[in-house]
PDB file of N, CA and C in Angstrom:
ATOM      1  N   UNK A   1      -9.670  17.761  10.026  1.00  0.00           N
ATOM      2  CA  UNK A   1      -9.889  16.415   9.586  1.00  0.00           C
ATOM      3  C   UNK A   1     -10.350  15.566  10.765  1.00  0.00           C
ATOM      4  N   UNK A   2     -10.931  14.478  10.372  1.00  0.00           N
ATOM      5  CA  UNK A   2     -11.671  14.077  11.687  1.00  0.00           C
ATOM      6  C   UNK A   2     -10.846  12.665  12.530  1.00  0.00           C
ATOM      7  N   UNK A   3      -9.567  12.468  11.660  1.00  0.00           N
ATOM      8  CA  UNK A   3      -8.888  12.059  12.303  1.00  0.00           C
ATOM      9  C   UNK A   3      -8.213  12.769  13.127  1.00  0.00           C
ATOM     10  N   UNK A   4      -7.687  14.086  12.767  1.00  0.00           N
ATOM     11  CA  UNK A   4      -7.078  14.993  13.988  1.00  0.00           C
ATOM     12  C   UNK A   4      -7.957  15.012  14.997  1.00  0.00           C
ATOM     13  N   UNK A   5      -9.144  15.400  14.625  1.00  0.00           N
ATOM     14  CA  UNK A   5      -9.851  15.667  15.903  1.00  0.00           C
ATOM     15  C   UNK A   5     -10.355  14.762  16.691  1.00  0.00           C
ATOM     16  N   UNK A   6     -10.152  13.526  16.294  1.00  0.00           N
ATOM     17  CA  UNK A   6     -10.137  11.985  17.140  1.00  0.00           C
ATOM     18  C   UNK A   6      -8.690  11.784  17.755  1.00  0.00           C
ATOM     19  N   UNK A   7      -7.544  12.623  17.689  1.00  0.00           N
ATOM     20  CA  UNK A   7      -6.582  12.722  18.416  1.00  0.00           C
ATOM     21  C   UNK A   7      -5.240  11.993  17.664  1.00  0.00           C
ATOM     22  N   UNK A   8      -5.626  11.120  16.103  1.00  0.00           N
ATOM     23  CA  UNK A   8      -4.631  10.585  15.472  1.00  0.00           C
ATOM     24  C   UNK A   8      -3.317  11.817  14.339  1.00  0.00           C
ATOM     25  N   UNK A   9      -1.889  11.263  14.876  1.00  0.00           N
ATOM     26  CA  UNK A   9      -0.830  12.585  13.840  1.00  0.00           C
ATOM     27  C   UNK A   9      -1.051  11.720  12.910  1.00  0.00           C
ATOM     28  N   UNK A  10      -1.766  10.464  12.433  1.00  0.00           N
ATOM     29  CA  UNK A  10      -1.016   9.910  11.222  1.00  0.00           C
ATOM     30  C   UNK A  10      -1.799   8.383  10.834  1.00  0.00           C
ATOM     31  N   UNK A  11      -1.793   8.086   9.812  1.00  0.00           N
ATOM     32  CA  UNK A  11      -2.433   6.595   9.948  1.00  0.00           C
ATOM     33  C   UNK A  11      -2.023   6.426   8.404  1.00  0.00           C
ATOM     34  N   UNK A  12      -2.116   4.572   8.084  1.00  0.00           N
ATOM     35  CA  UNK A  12      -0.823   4.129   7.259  1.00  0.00           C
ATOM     36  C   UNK A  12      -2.345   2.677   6.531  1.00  0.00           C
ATOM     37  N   UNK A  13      -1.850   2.734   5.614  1.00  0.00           N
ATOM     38  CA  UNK A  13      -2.088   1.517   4.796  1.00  0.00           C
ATOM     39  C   UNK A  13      -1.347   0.886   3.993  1.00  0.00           C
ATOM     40  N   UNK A  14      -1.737  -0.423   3.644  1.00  0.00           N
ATOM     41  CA  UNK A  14      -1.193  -1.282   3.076  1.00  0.00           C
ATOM     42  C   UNK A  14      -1.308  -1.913   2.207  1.00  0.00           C
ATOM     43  N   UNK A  15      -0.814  -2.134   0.490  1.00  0.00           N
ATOM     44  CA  UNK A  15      -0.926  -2.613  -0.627  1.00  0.00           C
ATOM     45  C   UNK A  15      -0.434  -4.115  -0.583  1.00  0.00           C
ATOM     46  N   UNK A  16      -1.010  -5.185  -1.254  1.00  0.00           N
ATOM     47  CA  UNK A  16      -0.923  -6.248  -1.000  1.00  0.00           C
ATOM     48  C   UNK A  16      -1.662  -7.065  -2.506  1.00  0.00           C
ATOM     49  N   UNK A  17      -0.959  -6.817  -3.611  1.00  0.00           N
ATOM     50  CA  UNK A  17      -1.695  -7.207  -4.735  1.00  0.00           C
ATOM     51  C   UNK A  17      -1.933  -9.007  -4.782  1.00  0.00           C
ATOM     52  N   UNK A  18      -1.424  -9.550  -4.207  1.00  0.00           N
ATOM     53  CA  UNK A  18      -1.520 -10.988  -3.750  1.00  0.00           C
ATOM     54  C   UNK A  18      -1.701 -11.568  -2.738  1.00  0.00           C
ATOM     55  N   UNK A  19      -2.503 -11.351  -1.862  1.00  0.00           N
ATOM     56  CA  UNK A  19      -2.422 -11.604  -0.179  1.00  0.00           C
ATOM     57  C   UNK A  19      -3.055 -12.996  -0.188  1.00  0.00           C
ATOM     58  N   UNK A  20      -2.262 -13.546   0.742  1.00  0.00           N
ATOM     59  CA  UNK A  20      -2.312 -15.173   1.638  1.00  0.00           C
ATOM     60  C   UNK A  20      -3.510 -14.890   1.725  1.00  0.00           C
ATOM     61  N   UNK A  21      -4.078 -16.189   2.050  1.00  0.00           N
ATOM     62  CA  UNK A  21      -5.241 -16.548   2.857  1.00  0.00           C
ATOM     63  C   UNK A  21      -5.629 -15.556   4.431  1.00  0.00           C
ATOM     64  N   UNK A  22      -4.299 -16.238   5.234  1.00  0.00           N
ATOM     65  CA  UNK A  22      -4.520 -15.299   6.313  1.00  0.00           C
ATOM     66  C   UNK A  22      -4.383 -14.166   6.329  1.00  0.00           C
ATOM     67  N   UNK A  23      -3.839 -13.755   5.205  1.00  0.00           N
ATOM     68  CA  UNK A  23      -4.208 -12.086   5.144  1.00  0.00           C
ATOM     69  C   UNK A  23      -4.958 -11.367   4.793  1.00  0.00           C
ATOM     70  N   UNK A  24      -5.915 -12.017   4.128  1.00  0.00           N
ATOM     71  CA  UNK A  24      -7.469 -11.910   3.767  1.00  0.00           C
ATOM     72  C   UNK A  24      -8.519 -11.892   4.721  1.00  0.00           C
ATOM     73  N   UNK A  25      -7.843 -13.272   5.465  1.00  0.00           N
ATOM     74  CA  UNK A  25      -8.465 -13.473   6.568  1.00  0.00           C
ATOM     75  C   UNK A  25      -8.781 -12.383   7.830  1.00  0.00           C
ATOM     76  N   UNK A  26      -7.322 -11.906   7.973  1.00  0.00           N
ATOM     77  CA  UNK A  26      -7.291 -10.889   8.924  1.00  0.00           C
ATOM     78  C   UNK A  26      -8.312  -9.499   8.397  1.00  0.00           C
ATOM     79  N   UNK A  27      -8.620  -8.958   7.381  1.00  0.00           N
ATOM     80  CA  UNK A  27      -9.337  -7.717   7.247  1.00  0.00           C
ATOM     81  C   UNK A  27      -8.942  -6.748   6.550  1.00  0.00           C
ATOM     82  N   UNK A  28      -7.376  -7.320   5.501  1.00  0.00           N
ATOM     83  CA  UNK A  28      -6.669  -6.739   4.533  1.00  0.00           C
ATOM     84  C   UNK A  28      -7.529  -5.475   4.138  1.00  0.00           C
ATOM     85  N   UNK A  29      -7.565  -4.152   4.819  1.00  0.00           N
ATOM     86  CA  UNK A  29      -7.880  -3.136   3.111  1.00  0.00           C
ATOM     87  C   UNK A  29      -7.020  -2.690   2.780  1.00  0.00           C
ATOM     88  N   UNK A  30      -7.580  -3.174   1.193  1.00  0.00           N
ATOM     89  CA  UNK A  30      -6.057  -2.295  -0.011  1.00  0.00           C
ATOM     90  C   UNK A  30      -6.724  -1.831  -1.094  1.00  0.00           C
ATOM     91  N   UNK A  31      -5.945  -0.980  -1.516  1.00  0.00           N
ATOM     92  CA  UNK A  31      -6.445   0.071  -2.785  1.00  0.00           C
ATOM     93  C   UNK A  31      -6.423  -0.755  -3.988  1.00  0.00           C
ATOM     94  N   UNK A  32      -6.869  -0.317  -4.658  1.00  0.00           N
ATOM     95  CA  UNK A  32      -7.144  -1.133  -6.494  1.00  0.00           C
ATOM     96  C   UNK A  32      -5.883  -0.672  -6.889  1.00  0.00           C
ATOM     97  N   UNK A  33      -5.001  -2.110  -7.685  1.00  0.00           N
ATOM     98  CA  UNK A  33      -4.127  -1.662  -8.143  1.00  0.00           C
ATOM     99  C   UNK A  33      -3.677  -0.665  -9.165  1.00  0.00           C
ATOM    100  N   UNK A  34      -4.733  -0.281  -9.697  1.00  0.00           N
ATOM    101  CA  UNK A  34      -5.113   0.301 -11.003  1.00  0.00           C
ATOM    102  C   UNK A  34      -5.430   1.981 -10.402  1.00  0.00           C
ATOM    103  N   UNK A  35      -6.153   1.824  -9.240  1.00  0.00           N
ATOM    104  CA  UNK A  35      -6.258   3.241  -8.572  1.00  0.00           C
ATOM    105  C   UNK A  35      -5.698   3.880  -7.615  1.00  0.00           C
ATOM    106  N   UNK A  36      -4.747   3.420  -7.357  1.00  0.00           N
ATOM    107  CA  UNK A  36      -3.516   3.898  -6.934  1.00  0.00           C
ATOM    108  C   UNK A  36      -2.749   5.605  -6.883  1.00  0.00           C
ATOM    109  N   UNK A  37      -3.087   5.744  -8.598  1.00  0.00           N
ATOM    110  CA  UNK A  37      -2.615   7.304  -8.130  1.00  0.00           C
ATOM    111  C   UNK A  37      -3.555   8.274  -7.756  1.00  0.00           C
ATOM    112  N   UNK A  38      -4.666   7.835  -8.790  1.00  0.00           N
ATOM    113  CA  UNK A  38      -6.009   8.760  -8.219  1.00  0.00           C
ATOM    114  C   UNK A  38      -6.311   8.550  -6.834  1.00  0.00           C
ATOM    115  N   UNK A  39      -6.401   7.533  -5.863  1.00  0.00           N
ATOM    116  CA  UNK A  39      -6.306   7.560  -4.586  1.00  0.00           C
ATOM    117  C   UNK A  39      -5.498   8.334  -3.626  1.00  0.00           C
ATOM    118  N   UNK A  40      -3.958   7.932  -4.139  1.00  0.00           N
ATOM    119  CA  UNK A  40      -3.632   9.455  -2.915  1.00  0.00           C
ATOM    120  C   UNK A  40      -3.727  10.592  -3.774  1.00  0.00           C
ATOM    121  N   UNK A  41      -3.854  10.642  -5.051  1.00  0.00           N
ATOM    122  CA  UNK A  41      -3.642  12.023  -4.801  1.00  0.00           C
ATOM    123  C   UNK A  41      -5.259  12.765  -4.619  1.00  0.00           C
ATOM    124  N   UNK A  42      -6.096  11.939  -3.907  1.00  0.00           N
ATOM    125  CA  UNK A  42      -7.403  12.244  -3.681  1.00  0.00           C
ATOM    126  C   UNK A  42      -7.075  11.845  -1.466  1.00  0.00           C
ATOM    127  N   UNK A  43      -6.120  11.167  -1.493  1.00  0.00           N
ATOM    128  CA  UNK A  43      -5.549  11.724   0.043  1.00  0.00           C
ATOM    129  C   UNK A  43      -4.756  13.079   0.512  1.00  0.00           C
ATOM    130  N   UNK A  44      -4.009  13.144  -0.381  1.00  0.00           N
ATOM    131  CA  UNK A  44      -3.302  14.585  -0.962  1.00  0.00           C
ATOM    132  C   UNK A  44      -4.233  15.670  -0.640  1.00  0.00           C
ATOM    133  N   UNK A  45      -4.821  15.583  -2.012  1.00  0.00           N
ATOM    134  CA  UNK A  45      -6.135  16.977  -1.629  1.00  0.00           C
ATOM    135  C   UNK A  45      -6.632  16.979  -0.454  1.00  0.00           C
ATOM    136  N   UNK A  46      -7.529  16.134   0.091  1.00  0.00           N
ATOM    137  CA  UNK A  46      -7.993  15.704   1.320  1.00  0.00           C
ATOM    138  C   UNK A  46      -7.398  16.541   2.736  1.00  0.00           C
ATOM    139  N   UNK A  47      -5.853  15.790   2.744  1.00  0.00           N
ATOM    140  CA  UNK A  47      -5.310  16.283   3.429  1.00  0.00           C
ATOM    141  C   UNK A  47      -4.709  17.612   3.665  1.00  0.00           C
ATOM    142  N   UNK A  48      -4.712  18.240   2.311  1.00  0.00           N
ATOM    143  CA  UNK A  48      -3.783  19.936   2.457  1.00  0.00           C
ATOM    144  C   UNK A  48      -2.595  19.693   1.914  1.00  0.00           C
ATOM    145  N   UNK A  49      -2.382  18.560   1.085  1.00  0.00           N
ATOM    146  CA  UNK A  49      -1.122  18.544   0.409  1.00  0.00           C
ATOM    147  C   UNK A  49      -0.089  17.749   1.996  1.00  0.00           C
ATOM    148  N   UNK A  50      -0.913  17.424   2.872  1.00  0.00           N
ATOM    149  CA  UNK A  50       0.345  16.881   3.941  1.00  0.00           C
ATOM    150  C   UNK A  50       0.290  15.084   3.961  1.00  0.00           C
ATOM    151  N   UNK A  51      -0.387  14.712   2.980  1.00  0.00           N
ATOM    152  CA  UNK A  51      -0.032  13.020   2.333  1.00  0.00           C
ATOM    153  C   UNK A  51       1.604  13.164   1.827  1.00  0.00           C
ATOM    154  N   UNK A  52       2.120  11.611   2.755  1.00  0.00           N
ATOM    155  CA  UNK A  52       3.366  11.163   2.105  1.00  0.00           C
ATOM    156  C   UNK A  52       3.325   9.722   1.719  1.00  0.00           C
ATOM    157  N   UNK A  53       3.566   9.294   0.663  1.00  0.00           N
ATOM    158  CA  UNK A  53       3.782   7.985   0.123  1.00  0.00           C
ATOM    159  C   UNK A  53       5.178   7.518   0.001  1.00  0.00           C
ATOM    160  N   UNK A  54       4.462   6.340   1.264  1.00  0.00           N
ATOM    161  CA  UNK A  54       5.889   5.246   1.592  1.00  0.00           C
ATOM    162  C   UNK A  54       6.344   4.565   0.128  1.00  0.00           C
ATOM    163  N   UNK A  55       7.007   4.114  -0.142  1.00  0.00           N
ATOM    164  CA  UNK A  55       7.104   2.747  -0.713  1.00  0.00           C
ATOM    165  C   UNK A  55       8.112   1.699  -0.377  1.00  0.00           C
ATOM    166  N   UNK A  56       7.621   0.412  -0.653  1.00  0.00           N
ATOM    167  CA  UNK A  56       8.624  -0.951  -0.492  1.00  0.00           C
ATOM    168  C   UNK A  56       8.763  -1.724  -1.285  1.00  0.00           C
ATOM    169  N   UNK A  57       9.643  -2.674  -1.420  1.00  0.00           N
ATOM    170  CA  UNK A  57       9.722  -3.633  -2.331  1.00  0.00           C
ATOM    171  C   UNK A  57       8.718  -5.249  -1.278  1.00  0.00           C
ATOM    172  N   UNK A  58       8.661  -4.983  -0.560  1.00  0.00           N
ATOM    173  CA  UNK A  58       7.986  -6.231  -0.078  1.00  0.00           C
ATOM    174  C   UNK A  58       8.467  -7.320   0.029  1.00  0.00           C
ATOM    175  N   UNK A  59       7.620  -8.606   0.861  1.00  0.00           N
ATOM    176  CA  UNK A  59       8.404  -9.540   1.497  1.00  0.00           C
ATOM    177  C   UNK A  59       7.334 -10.767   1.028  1.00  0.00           C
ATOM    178  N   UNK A  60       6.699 -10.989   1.038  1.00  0.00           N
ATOM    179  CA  UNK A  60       5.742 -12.077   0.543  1.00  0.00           C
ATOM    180  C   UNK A  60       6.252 -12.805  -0.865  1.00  0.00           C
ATOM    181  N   UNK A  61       7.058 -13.628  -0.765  1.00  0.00           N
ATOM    182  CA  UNK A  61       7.528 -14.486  -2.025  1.00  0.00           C
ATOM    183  C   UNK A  61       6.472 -14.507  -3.292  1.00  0.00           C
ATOM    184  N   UNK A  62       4.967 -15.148  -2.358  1.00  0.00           N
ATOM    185  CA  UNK A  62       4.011 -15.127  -2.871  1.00  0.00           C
ATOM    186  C   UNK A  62       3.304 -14.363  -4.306  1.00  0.00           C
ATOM    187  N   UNK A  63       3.474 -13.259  -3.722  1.00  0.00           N
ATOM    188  CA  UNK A  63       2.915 -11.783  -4.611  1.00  0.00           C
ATOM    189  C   UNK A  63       4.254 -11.859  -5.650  1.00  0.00           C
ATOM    190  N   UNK A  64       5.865 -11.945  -5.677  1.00  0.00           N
ATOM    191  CA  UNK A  64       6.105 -11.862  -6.470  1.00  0.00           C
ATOM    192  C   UNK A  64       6.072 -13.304  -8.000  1.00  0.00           C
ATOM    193  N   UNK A  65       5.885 -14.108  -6.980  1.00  0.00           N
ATOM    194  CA  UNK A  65       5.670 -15.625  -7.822  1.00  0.00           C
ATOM    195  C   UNK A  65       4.059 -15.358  -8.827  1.00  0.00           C
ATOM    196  N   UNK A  66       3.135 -14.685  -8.368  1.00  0.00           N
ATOM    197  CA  UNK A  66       1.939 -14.539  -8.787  1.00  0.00           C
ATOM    198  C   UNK A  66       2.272 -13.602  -9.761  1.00  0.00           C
ATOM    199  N   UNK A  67       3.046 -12.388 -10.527  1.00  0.00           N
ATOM    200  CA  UNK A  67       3.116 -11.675 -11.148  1.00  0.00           C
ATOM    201  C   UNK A  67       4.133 -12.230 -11.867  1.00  0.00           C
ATOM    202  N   UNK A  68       4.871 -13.172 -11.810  1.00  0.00           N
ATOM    203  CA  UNK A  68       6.199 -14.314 -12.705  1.00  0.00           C
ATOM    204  C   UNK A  68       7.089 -12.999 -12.686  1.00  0.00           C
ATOM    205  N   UNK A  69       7.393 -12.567 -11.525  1.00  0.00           N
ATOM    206  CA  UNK A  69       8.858 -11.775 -11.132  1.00  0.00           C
ATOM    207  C   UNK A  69       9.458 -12.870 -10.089  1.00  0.00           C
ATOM    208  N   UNK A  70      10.998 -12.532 -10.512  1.00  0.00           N
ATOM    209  CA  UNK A  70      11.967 -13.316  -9.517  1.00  0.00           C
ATOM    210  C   UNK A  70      11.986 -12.784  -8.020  1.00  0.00           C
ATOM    211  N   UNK A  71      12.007 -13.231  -7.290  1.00  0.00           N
ATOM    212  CA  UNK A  71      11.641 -12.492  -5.523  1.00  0.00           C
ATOM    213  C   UNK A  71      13.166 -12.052  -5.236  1.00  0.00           C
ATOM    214  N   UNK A  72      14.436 -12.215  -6.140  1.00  0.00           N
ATOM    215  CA  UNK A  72      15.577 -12.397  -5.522  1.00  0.00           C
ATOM    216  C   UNK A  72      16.044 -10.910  -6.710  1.00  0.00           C
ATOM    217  N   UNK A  73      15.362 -10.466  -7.651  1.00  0.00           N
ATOM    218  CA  UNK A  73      15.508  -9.359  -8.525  1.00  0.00           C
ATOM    219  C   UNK A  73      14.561  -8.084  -7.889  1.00  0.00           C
ATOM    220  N   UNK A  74      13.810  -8.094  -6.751  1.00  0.00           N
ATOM    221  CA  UNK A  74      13.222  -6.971  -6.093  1.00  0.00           C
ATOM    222  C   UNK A  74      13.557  -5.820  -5.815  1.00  0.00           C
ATOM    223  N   UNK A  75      14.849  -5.561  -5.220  1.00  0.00           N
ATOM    224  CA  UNK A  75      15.464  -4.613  -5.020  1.00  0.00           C
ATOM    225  C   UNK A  75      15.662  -3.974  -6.488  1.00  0.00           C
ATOM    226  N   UNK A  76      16.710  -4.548  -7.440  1.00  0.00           N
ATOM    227  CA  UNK A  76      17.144  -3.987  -8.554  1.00  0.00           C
ATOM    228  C   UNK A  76      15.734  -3.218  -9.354  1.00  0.00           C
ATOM    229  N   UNK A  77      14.762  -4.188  -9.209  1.00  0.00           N
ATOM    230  CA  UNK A  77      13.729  -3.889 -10.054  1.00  0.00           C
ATOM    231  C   UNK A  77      12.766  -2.435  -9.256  1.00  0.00           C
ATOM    232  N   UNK A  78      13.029  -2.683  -8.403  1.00  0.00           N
ATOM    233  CA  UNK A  78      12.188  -1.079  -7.502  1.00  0.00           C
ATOM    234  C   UNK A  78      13.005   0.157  -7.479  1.00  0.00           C
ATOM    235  N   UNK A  79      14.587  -0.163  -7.579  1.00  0.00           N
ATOM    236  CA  UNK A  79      15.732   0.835  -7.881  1.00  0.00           C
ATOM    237  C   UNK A  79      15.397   1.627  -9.500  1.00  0.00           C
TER     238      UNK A  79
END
């Protein structure tokens, strides 16, 4: 892979279905929320089956106010 052979063990992205201004600003790439599984598991293949998917409940009040979820029900709701 041609990240190995550029010398990287690993590299990470970030989902952000509501991003601030300045996080737009900064150069946000994020996957379509909708393509999500076909994406890794098109990192998956890619990789040899050695893709792992993080997940979080997240911190941006924002993103959960934009989807009319409570920011204070996050945990329960990702459990």
């Amino acid at each position: 892979m041609a990240a190995e052979r550029a010398g990287f063990d690993g590299f990470a992205f970030t989902e952000h279905p509501a991003p601030s201004t300045s996080w737009l600003a900064a150069g946000v790439i994020r996957l379509s929320i909708r393509s999500w599984r076909s994406d890794t598991a098109t990192v998956d293949w890619l990789s040899g089956g050695r893709f792992i998917l993080g997940a979080g409940t997240g911190y941006l009040t924002a993103e959960y106010f934009a989807f009319g979820v409570e920011f204070a029900e996050r945990n329960m709701l990702f459990d």
